[in-house]
Protein backbone atom coordinates (compact mmCIF):
# COMPACT_ATOMS: atom_id res chain seq x y z
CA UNK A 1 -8.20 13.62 -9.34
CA UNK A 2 -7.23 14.61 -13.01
CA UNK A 3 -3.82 12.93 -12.24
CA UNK A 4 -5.35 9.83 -11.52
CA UNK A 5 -8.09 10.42 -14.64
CA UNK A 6 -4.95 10.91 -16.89
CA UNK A 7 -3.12 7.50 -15.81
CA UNK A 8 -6.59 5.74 -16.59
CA UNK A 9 -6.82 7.33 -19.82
CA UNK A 10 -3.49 6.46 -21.29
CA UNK A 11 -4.22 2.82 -19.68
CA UNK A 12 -7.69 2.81 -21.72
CA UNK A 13 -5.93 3.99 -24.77
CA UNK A 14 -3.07 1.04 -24.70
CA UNK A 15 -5.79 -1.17 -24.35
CA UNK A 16 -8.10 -0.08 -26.91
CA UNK A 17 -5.06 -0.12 -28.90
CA UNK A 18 -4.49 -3.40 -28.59
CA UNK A 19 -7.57 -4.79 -29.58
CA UNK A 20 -7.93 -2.26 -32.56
CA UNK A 21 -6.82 -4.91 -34.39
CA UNK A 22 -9.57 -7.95 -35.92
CA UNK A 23 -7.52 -10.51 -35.22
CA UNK A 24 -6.44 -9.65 -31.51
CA UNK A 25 -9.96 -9.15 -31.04
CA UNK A 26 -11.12 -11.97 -31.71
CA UNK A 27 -7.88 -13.66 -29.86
CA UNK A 28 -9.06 -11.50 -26.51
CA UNK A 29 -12.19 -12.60 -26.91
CA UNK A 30 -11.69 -16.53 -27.50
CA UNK A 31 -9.54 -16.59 -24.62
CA UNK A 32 -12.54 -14.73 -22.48
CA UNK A 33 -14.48 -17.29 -23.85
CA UNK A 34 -12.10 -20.05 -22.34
CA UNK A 35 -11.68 -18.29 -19.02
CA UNK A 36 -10.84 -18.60 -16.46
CA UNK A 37 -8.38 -21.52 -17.92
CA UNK A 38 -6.41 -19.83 -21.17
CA UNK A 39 -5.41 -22.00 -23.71
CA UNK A 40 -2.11 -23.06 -25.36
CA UNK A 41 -0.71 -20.81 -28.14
CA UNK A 42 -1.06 -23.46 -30.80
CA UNK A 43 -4.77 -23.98 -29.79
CA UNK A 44 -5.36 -20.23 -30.28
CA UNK A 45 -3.52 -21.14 -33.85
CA UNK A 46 -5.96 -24.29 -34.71
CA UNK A 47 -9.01 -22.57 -33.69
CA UNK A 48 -8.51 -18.15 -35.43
CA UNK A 49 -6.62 -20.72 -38.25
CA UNK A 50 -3.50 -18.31 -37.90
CA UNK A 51 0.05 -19.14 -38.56
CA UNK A 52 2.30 -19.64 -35.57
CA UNK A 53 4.57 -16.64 -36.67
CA UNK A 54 1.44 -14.31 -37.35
CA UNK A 55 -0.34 -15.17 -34.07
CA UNK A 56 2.81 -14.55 -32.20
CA UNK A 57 3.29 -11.15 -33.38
CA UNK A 58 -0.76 -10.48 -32.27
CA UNK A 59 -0.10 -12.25 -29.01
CA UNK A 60 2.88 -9.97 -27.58
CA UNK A 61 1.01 -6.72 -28.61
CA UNK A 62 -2.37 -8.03 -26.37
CA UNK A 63 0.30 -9.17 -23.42
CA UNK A 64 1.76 -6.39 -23.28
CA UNK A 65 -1.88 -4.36 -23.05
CA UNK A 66 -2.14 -6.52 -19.73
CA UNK A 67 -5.30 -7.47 -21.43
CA UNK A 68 -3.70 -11.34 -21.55
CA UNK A 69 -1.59 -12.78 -18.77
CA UNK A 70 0.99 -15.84 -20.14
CA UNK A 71 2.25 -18.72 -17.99
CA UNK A 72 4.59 -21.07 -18.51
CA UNK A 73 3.52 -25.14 -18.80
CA UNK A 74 6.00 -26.98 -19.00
CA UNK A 75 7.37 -25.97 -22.77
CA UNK A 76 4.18 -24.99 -23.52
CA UNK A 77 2.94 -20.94 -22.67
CA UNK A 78 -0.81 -20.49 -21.44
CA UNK A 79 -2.42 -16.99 -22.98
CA UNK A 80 -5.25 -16.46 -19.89
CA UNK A 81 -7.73 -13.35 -20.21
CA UNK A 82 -7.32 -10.92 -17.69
CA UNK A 83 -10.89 -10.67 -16.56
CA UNK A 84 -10.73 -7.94 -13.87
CA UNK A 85 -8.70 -5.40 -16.29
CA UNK A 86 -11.85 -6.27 -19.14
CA UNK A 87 -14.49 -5.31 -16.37
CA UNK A 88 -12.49 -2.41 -15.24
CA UNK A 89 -12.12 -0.98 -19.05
CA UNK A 90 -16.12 -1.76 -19.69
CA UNK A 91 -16.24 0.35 -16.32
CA UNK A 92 -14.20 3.14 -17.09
CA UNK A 93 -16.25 3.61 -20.34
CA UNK A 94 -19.70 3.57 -18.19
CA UNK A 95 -18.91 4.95 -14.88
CA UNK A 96 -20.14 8.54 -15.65
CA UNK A 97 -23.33 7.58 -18.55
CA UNK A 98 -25.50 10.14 -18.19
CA UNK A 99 -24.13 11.55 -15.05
CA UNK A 100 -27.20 13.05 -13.27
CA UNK A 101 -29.61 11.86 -15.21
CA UNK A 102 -30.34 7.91 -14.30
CA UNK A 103 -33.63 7.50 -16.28
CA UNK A 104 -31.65 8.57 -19.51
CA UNK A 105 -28.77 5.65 -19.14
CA UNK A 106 -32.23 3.01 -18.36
CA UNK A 107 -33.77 4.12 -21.91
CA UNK A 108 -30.13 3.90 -23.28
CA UNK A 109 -29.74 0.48 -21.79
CA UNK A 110 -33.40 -0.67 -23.33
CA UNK A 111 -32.49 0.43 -26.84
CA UNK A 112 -29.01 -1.64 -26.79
CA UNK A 113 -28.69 -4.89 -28.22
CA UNK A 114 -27.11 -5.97 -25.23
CA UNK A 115 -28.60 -8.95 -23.63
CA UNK A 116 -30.14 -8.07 -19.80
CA UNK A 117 -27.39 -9.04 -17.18
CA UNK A 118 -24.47 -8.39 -19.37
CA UNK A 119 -23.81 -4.65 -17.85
CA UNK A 120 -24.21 -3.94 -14.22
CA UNK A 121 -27.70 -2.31 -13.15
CA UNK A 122 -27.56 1.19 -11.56
């Protein structure tokens, strides 16, 4: 078990990594917002207004996370989030909340911001 504990940690870690940057944040999440299509790299460009050059540096780092899949379109490469990695890091983080203690992570839940079917119930 800590073997497999240790692989998911340095997994988490590239990850959180790669969006510990503002502007690859905001890339990861316009392209979850466009799931599960993608968009085009100079689409991404038009709509974070970033240079070409600057928003390919940003998009290699958050590829090579696995966070964002690429395909090619003809001469054209589609950025696509990777949902099921997202909802397995958000899952990682939660898995043990208040391990033992249920009624705690429900008070926890009521006092977030987080709007009610955003995180799974337990």
């Amino acid at each position: 078990m800590l073997n497999y504990q240790s692989m998911q940690s340095k997994q988490a870690s590239k990850i959180f990594e790669a969006l510990s940057s503002d502007v690859r944040l905001d890339l990861f999440r316009l392209l979850v917002k466009n799931a599960p299509e993608g968009l085009v790299q100079g689409d991404i460009a038009r709509q974070l207004a970033i240079p070409p050059t600057n928003l390919s540096f940003h998009l290699k780092a958050i590829v090579q996370s696995g966070l964002v899949d690429v395909e090619r379109e003809g001469r054209f490469m589609r950025y696509k989030a990777n949902i099921p990695l997202m909802l397995q890091i958000v899952g990682y983080l939660t898995e043990e909340c208040c391990s033992g203690n249920p009624e705690a992570c429900r008070r926890f839940r009521q006092a977030s911001p987080v709007k009610d079917g955003i995180l799974p119930k337990r």
